[in-house]
C-alpha atoms as a PDB file:
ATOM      1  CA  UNK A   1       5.117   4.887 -37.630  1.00  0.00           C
ATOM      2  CA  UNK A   2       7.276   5.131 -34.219  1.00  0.00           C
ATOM      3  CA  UNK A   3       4.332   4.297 -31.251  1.00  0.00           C
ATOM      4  CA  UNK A   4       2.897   2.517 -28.446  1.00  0.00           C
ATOM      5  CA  UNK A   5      -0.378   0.878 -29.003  1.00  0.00           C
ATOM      6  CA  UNK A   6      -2.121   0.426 -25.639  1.00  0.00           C
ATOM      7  CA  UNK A   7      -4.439  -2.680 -24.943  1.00  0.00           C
ATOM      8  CA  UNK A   8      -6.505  -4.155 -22.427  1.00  0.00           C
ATOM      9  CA  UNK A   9      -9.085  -1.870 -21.255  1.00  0.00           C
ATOM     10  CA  UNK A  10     -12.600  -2.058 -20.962  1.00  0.00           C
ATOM     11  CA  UNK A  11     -15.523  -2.745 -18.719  1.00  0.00           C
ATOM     12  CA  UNK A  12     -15.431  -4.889 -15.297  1.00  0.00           C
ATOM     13  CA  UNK A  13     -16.761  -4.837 -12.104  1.00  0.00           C
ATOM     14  CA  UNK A  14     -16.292  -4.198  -8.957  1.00  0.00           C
ATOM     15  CA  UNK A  15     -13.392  -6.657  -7.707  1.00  0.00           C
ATOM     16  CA  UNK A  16     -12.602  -7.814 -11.288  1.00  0.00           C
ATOM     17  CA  UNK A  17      -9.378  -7.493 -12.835  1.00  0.00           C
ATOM     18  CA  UNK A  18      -7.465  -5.865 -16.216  1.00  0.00           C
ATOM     19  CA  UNK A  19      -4.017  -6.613 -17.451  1.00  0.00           C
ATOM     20  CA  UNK A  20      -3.556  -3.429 -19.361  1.00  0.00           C
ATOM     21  CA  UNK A  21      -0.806  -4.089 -22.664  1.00  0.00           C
ATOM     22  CA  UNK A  22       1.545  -0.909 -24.087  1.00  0.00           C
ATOM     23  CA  UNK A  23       3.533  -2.486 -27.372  1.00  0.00           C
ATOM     24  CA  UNK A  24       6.395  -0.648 -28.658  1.00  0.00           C
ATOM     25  CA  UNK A  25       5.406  -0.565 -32.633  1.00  0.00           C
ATOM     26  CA  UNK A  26       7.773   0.530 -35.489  1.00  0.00           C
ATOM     27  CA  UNK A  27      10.025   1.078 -32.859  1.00  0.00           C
ATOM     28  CA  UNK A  28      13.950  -0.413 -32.919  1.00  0.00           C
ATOM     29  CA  UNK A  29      15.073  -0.732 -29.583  1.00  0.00           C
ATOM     30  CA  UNK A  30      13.409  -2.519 -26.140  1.00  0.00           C
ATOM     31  CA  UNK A  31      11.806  -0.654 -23.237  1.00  0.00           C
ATOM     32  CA  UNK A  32      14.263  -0.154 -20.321  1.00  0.00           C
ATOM     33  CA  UNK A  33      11.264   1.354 -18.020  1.00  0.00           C
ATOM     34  CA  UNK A  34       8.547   3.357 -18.236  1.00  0.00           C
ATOM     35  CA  UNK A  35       5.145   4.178 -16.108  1.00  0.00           C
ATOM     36  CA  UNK A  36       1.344   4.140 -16.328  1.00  0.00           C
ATOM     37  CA  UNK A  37      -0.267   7.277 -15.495  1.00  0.00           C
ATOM     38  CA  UNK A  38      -4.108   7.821 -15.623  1.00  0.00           C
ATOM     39  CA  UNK A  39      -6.454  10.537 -15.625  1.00  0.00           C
ATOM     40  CA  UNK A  40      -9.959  10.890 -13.982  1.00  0.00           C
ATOM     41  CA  UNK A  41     -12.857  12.770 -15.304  1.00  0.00           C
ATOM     42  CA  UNK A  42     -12.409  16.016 -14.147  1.00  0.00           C
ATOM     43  CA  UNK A  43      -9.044  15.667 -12.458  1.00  0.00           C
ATOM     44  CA  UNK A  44      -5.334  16.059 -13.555  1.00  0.00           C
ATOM     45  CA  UNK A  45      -3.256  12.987 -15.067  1.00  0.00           C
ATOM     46  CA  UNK A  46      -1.176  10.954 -11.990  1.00  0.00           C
ATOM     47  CA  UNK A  47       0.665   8.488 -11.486  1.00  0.00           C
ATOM     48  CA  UNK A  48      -0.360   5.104 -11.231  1.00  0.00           C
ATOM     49  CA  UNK A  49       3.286   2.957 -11.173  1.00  0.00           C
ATOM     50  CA  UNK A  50       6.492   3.112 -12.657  1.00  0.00           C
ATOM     51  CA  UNK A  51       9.483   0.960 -13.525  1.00  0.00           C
ATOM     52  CA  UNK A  52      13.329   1.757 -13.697  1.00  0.00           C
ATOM     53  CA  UNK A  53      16.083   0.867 -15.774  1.00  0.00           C
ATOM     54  CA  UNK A  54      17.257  -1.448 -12.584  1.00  0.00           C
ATOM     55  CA  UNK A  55      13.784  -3.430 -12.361  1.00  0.00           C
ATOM     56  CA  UNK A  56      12.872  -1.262  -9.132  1.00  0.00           C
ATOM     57  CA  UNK A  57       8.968  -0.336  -9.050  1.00  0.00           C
ATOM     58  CA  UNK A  58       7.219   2.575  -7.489  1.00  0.00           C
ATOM     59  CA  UNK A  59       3.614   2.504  -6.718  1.00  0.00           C
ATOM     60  CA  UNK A  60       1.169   5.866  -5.890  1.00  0.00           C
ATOM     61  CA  UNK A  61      -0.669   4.230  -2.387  1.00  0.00           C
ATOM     62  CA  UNK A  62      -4.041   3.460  -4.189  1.00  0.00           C
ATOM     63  CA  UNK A  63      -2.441   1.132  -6.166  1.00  0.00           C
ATOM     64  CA  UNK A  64      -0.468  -0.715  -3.742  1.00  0.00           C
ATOM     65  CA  UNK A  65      -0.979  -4.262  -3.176  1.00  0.00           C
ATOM     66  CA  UNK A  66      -3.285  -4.258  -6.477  1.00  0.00           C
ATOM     67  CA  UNK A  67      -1.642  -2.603  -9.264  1.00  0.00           C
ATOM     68  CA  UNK A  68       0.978  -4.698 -10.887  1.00  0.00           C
ATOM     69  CA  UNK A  69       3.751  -3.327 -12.973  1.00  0.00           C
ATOM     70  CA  UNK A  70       6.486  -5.200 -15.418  1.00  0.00           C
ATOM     71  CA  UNK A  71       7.970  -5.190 -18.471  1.00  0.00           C
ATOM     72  CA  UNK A  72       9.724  -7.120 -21.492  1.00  0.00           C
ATOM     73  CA  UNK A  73      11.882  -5.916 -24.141  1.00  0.00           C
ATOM     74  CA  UNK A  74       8.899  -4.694 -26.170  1.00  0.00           C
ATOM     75  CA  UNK A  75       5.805  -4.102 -23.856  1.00  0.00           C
ATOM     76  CA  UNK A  76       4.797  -2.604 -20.446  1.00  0.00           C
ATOM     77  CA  UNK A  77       2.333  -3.664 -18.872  1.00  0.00           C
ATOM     78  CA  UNK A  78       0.109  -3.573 -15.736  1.00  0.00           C
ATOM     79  CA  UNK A  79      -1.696  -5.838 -14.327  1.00  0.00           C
ATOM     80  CA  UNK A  80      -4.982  -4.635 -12.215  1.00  0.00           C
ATOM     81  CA  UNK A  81      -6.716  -6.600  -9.789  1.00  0.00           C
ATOM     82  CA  UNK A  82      -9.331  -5.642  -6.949  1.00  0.00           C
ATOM     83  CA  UNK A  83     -10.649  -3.013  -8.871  1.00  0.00           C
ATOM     84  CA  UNK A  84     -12.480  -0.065  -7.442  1.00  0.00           C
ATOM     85  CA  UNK A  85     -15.038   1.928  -8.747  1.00  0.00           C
ATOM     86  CA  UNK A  86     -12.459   4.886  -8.190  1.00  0.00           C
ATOM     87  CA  UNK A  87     -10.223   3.523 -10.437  1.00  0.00           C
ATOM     88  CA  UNK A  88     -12.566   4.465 -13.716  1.00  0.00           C
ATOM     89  CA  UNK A  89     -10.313   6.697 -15.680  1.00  0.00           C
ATOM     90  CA  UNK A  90      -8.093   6.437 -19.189  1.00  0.00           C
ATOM     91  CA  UNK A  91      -5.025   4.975 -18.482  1.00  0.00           C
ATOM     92  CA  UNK A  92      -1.915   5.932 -20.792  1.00  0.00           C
ATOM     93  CA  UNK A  93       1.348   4.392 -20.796  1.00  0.00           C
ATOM     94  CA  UNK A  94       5.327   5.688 -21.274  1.00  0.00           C
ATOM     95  CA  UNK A  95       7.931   4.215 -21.989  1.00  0.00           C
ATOM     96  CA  UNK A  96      11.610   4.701 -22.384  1.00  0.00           C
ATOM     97  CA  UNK A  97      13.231   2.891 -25.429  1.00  0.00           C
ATOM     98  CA  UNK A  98      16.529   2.723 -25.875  1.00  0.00           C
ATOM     99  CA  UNK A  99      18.227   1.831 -29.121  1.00  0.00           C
ATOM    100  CA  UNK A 100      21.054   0.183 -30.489  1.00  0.00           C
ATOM    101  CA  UNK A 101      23.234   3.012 -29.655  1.00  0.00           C
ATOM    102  CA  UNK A 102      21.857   3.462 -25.951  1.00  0.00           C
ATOM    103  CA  UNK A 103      19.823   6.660 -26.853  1.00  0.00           C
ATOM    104  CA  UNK A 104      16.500   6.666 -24.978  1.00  0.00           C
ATOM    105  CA  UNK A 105      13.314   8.044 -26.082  1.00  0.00           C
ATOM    106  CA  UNK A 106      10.401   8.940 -24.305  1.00  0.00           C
ATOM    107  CA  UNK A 107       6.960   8.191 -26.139  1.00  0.00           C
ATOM    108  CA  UNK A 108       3.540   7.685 -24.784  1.00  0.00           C
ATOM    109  CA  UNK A 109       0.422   5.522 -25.924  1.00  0.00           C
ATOM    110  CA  UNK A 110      -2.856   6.786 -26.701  1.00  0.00           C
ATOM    111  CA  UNK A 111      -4.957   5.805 -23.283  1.00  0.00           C
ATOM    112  CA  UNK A 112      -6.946   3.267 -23.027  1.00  0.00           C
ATOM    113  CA  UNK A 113     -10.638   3.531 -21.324  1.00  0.00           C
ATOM    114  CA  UNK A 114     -10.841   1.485 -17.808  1.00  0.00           C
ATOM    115  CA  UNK A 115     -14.471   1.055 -16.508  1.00  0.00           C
ATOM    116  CA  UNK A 116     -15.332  -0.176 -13.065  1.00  0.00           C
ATOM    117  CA  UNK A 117     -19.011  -0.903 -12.298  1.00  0.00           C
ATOM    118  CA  UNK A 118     -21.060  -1.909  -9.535  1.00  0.00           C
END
């Protein structure tokens, strides 16, 4: 079965840090780019980082300076560090695969549960 299996969560503290995982399974072709999006109890998904085709990065403001983004030819990842108590949310990946024949396809993972405690 075609999907991204998400990895990495889980429960730290205040300052700690998470490397969050998003593994392209059953899937023939390599990520070109994708984001990580997340969404907070009670408020809409958004957008944590992305990454283009070219390597370029984009970054909403909260996670600038501590939200890392990359990628290899079969996972995204992001890599967390000074974490906030704010930042307690799920956190789902997407990803753009392209395959042998340069068709892209857009999937997403099934969140993974970030916890930030005091």
């Amino acid at each position: 079965q075609a999907q991204l299996v998400e990895s990495g969560g889980g429960l730290v503290q205040v300052g700690g840090s998470l490397r969050l995982s998003c593994a392209a399974s059953g899937i023939d072709g390599r990520v070109n780019g994708g984001g990580w999006f997340r969404r907070v109890r009670g408020k809409q998904r958004e957008m944590v980082a992305e990454i283009h085709s070219g390597g370029h990065t984009n970054y909403a403001d909260f996670g600038k300076g501590r939200f890392t983004i990359s990628r290899d030819n079969a996972t995204l990842y992001l890599q967390m560090n000074s974490l906030k108590l704010e930042d307690t949310a799920v956190y789902y990946c997407n990803a753009i695969i392209v395959d042998r024949d340069f068709i892209g396809r857009s999937y997403w993972g099934q969140g993974t549960q970030v916890t930030v405690s005091s």
